[in-house]
PDB file of N, CA and C in Angstrom:
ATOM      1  N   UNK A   1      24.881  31.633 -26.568  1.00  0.00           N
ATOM      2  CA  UNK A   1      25.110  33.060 -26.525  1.00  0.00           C
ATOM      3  C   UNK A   1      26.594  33.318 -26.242  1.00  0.00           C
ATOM      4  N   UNK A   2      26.958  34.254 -26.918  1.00  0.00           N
ATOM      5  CA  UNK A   2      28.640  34.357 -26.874  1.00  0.00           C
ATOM      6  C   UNK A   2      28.953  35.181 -25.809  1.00  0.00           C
ATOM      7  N   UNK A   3      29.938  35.576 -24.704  1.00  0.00           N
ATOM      8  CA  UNK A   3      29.859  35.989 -23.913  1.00  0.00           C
ATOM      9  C   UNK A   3      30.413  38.020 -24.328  1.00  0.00           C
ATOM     10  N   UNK A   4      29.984  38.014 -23.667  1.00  0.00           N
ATOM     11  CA  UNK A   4      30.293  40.297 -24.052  1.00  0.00           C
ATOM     12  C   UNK A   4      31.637  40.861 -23.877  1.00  0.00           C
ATOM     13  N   UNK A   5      32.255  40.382 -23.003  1.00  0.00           N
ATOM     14  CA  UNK A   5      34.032  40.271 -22.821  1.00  0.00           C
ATOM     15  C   UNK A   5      34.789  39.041 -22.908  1.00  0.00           C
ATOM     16  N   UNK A   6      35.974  39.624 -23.733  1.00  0.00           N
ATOM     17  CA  UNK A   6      36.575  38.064 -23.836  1.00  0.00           C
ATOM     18  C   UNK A   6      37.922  38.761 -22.928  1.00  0.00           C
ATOM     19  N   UNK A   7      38.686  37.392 -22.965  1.00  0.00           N
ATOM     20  CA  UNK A   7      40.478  37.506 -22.198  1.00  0.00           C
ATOM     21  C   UNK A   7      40.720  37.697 -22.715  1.00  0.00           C
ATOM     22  N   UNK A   8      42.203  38.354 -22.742  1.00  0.00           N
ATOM     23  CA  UNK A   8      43.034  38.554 -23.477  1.00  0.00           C
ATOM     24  C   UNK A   8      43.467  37.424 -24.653  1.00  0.00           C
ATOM     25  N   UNK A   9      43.815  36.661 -23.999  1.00  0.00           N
ATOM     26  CA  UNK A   9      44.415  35.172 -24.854  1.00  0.00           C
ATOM     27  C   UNK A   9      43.050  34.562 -25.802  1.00  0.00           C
ATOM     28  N   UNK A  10      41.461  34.985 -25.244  1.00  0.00           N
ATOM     29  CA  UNK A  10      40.704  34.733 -26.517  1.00  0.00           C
ATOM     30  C   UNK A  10      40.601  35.939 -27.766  1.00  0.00           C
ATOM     31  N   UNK A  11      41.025  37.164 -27.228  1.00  0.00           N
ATOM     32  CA  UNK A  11      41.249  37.518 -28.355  1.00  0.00           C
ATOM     33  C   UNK A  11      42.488  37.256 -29.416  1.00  0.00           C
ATOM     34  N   UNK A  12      43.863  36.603 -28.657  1.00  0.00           N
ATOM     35  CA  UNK A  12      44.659  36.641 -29.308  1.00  0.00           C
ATOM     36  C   UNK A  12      44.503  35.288 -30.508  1.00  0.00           C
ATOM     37  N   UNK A  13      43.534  34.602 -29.456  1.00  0.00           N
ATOM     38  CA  UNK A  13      43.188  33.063 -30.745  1.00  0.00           C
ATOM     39  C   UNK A  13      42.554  34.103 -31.797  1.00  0.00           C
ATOM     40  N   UNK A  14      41.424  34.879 -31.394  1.00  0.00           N
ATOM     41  CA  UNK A  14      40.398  35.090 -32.740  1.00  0.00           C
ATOM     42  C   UNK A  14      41.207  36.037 -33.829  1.00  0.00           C
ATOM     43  N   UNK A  15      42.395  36.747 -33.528  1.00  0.00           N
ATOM     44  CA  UNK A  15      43.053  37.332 -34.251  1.00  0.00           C
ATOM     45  C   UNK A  15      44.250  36.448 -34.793  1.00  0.00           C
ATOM     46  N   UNK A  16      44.524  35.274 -34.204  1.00  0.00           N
ATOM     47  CA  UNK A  16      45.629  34.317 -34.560  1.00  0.00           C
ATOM     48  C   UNK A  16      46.908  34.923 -34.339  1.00  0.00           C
ATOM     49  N   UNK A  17      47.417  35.669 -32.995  1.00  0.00           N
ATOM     50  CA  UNK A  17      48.092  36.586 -32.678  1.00  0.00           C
ATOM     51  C   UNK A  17      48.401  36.066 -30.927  1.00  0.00           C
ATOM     52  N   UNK A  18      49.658  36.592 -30.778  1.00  0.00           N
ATOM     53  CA  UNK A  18      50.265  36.070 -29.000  1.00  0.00           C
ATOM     54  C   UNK A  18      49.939  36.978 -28.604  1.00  0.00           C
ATOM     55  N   UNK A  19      49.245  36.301 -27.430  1.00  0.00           N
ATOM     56  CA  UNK A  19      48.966  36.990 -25.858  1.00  0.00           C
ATOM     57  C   UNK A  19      49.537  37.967 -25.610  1.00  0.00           C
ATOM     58  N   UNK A  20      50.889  38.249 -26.041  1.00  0.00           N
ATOM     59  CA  UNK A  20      51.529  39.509 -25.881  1.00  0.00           C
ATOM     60  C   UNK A  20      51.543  40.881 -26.929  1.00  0.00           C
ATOM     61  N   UNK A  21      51.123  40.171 -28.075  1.00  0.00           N
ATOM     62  CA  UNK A  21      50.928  41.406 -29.492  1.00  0.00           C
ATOM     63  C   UNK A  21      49.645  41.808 -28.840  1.00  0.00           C
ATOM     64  N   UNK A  22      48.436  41.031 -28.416  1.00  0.00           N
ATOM     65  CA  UNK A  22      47.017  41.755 -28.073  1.00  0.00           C
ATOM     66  C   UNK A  22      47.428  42.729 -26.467  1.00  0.00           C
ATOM     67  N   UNK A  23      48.158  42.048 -25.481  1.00  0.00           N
ATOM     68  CA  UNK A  23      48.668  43.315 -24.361  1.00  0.00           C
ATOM     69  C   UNK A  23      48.910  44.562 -25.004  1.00  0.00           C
ATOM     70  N   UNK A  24      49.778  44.654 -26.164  1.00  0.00           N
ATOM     71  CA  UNK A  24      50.233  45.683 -26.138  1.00  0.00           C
ATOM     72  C   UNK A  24      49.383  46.177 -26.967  1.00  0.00           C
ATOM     73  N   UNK A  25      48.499  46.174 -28.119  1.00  0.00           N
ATOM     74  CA  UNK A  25      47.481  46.555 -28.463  1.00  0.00           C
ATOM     75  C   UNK A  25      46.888  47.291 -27.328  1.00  0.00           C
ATOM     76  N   UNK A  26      46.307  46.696 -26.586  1.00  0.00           N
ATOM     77  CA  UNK A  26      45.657  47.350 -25.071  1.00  0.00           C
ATOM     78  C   UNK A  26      45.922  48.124 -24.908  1.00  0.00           C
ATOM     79  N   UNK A  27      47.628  47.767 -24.282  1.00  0.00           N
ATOM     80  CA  UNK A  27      48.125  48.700 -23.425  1.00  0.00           C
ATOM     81  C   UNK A  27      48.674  50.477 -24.623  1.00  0.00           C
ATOM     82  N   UNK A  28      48.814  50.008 -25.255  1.00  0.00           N
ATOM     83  CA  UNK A  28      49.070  51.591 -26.425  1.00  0.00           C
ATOM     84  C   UNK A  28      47.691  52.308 -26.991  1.00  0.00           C
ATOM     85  N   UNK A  29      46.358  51.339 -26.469  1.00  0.00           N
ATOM     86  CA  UNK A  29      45.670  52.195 -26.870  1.00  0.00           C
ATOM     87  C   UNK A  29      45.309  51.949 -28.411  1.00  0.00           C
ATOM     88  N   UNK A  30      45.163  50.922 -28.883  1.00  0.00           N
ATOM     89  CA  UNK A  30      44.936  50.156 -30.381  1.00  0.00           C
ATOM     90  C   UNK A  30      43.801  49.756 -30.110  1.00  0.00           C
ATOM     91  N   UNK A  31      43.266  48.813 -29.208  1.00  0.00           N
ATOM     92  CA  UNK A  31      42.463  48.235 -29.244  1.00  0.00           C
ATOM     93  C   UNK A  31      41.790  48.804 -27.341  1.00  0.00           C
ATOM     94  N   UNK A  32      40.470  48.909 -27.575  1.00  0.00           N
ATOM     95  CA  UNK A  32      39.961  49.528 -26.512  1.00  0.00           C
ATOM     96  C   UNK A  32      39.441  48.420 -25.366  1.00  0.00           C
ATOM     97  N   UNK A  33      39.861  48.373 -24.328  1.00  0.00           N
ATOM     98  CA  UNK A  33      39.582  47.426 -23.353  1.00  0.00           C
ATOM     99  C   UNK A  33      39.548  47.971 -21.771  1.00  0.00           C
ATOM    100  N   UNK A  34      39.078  47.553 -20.514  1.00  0.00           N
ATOM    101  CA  UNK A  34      38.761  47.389 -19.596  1.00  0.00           C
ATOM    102  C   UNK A  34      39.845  47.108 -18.839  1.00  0.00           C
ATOM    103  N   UNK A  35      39.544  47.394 -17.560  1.00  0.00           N
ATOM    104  CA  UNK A  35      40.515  46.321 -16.234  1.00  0.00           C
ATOM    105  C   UNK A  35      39.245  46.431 -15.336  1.00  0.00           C
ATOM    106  N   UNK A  36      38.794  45.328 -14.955  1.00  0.00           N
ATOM    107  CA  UNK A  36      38.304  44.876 -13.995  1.00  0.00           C
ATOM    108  C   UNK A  36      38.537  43.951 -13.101  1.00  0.00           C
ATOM    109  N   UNK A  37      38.170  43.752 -11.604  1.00  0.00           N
ATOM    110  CA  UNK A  37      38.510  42.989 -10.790  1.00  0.00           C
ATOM    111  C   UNK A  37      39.575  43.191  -9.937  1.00  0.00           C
ATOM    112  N   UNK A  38      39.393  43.037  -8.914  1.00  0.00           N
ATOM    113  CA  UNK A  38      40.908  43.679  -7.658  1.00  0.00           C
ATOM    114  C   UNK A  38      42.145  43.343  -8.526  1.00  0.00           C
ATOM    115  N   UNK A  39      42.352  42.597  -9.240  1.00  0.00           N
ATOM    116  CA  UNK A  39      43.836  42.214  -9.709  1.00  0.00           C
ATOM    117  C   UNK A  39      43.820  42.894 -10.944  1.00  0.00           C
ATOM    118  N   UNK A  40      43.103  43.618 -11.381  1.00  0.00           N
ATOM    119  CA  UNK A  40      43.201  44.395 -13.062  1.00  0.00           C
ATOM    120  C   UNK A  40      43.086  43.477 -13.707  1.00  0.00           C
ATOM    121  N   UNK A  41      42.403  42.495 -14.116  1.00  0.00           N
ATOM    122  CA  UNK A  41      42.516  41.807 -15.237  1.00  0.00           C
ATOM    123  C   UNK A  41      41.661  42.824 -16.507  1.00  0.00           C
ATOM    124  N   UNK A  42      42.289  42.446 -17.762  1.00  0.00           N
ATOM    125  CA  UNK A  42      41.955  42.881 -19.036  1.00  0.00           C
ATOM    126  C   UNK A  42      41.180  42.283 -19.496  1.00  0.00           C
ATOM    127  N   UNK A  43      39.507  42.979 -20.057  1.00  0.00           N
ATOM    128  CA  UNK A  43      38.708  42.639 -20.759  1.00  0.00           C
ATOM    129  C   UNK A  43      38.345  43.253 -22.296  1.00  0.00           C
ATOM    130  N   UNK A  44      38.427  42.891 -22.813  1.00  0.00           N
ATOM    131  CA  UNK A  44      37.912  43.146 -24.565  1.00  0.00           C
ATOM    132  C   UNK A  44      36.128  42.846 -24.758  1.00  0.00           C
ATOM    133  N   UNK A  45      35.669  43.918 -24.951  1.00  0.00           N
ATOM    134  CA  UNK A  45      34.243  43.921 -25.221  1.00  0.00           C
ATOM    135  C   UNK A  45      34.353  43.176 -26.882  1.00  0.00           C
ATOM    136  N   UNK A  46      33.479  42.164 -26.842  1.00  0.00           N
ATOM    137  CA  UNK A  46      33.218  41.749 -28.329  1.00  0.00           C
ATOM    138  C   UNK A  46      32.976  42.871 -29.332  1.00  0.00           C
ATOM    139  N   UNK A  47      32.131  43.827 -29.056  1.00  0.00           N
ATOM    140  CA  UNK A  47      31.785  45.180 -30.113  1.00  0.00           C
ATOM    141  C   UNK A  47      33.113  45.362 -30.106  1.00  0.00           C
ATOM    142  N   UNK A  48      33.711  46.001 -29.477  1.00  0.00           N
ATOM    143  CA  UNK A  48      34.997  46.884 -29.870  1.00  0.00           C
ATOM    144  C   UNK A  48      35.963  45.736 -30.329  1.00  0.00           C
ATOM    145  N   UNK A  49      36.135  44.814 -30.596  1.00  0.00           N
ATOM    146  CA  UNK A  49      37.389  43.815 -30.700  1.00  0.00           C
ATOM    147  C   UNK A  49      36.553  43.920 -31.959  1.00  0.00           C
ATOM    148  N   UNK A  50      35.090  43.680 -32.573  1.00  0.00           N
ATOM    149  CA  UNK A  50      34.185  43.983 -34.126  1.00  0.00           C
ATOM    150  C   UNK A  50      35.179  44.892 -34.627  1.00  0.00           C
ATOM    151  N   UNK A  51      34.827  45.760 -34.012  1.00  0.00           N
ATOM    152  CA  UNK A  51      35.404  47.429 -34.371  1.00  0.00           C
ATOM    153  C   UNK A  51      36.575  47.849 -35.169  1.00  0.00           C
ATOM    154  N   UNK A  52      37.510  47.179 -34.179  1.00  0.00           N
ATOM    155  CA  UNK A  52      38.716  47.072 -34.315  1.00  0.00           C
ATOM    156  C   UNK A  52      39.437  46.465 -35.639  1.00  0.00           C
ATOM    157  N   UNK A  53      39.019  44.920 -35.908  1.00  0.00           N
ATOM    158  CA  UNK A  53      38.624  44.254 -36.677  1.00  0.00           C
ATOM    159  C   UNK A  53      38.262  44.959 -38.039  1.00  0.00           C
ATOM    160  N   UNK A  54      36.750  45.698 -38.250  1.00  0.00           N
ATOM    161  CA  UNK A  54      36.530  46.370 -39.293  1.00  0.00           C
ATOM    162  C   UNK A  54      37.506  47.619 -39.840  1.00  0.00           C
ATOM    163  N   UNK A  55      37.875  48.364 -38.443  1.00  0.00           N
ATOM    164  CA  UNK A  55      39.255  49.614 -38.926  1.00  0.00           C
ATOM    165  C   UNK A  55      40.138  48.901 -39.482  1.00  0.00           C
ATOM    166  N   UNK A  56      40.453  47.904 -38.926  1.00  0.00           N
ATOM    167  CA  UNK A  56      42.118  47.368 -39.906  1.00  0.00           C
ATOM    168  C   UNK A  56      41.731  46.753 -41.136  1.00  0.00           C
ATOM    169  N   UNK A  57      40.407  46.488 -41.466  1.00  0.00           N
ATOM    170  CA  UNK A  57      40.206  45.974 -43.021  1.00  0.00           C
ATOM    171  C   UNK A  57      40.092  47.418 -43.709  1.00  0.00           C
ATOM    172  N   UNK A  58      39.495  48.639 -42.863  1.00  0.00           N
ATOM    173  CA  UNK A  58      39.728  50.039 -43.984  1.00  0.00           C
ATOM    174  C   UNK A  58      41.032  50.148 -44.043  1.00  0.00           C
ATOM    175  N   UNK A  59      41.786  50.167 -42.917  1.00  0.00           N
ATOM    176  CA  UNK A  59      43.394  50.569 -42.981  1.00  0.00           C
ATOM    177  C   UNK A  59      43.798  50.345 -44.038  1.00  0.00           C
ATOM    178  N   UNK A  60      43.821  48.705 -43.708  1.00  0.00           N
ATOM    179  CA  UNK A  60      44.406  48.074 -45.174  1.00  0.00           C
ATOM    180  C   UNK A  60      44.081  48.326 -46.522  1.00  0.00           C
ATOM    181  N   UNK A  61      42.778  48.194 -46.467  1.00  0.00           N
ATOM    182  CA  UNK A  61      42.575  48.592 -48.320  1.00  0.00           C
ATOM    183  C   UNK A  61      42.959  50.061 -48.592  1.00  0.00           C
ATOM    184  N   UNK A  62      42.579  51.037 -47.478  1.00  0.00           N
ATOM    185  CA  UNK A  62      43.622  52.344 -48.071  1.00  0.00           C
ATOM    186  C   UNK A  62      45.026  51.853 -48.114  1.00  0.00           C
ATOM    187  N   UNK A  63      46.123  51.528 -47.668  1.00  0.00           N
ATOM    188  CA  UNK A  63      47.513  51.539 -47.715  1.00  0.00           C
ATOM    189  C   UNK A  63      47.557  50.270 -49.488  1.00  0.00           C
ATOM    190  N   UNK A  64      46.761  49.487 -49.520  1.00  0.00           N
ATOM    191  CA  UNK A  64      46.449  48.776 -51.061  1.00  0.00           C
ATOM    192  C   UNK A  64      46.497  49.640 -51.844  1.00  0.00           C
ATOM    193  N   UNK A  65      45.163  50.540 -51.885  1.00  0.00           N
ATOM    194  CA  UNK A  65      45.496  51.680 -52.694  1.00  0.00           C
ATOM    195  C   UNK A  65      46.617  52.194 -53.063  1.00  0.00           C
ATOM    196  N   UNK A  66      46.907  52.760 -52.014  1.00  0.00           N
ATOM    197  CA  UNK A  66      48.345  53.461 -52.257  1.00  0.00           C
ATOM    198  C   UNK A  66      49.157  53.211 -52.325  1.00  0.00           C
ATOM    199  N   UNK A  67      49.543  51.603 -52.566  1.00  0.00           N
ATOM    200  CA  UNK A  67      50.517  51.275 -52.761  1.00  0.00           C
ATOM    201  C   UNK A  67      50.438  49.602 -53.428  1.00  0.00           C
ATOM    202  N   UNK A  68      50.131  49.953 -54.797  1.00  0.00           N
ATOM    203  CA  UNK A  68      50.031  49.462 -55.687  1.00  0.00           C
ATOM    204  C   UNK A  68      51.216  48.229 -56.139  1.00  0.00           C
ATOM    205  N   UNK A  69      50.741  47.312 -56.519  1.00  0.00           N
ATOM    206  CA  UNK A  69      51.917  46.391 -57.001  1.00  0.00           C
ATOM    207  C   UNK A  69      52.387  46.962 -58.487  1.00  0.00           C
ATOM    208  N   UNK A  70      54.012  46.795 -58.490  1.00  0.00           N
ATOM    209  CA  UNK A  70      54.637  47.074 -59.427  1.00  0.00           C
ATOM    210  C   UNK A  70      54.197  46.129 -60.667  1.00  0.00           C
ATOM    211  N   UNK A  71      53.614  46.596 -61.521  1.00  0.00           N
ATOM    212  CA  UNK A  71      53.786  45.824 -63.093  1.00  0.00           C
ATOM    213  C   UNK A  71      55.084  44.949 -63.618  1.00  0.00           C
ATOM    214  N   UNK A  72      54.967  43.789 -63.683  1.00  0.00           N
ATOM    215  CA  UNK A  72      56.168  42.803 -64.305  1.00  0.00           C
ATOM    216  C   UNK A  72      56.089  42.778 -65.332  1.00  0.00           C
ATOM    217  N   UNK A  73      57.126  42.652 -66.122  1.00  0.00           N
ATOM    218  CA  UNK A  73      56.834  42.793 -67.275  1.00  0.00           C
ATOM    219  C   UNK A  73      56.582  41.486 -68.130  1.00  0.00           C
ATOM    220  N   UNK A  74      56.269  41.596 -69.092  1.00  0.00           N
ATOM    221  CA  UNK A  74      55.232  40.202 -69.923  1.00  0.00           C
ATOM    222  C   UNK A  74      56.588  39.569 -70.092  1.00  0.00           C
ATOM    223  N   UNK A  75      56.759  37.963 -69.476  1.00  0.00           N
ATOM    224  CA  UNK A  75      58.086  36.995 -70.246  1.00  0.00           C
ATOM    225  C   UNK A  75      57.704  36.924 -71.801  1.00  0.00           C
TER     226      UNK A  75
END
């Protein structure tokens, strides 16, 4: 069974991304997470790190859309 919150640094493996690109995700409010524990540590609920995950595959294929590769022309 996979656990319901991950660390920070396991989300940054599952995104293939530094410990510090997923902080600031957090911390700006990109990605929705927790502080728990007297010292604030940061938790990422597996659903919402899903979530997150699925918005940036819509993101992307809208900005695809709209921005189409230029036609080369035939050598």
């Amino acid at each position: 069974m996979e656990p319901r919150f991950l660390l920070l640094s396991d989300v940054a493996t599952e995104l293939n991304v530094s410990d510090s690109q997923v902080y600031h995700m957090v911390r700006s409010g990109e990605l929705p997470a927790i502080k728990i524990g007297g010292r604030g540590q940061w938790r990422v609920e597996r659903a919402r790190l899903e979530e997150y995950i699925q918005r940036k595959y819509t993101e992307t294929a809208e900005w695809v859309r709209g921005n189409p590769l230029a036609e080369r022309d035939p050598e």
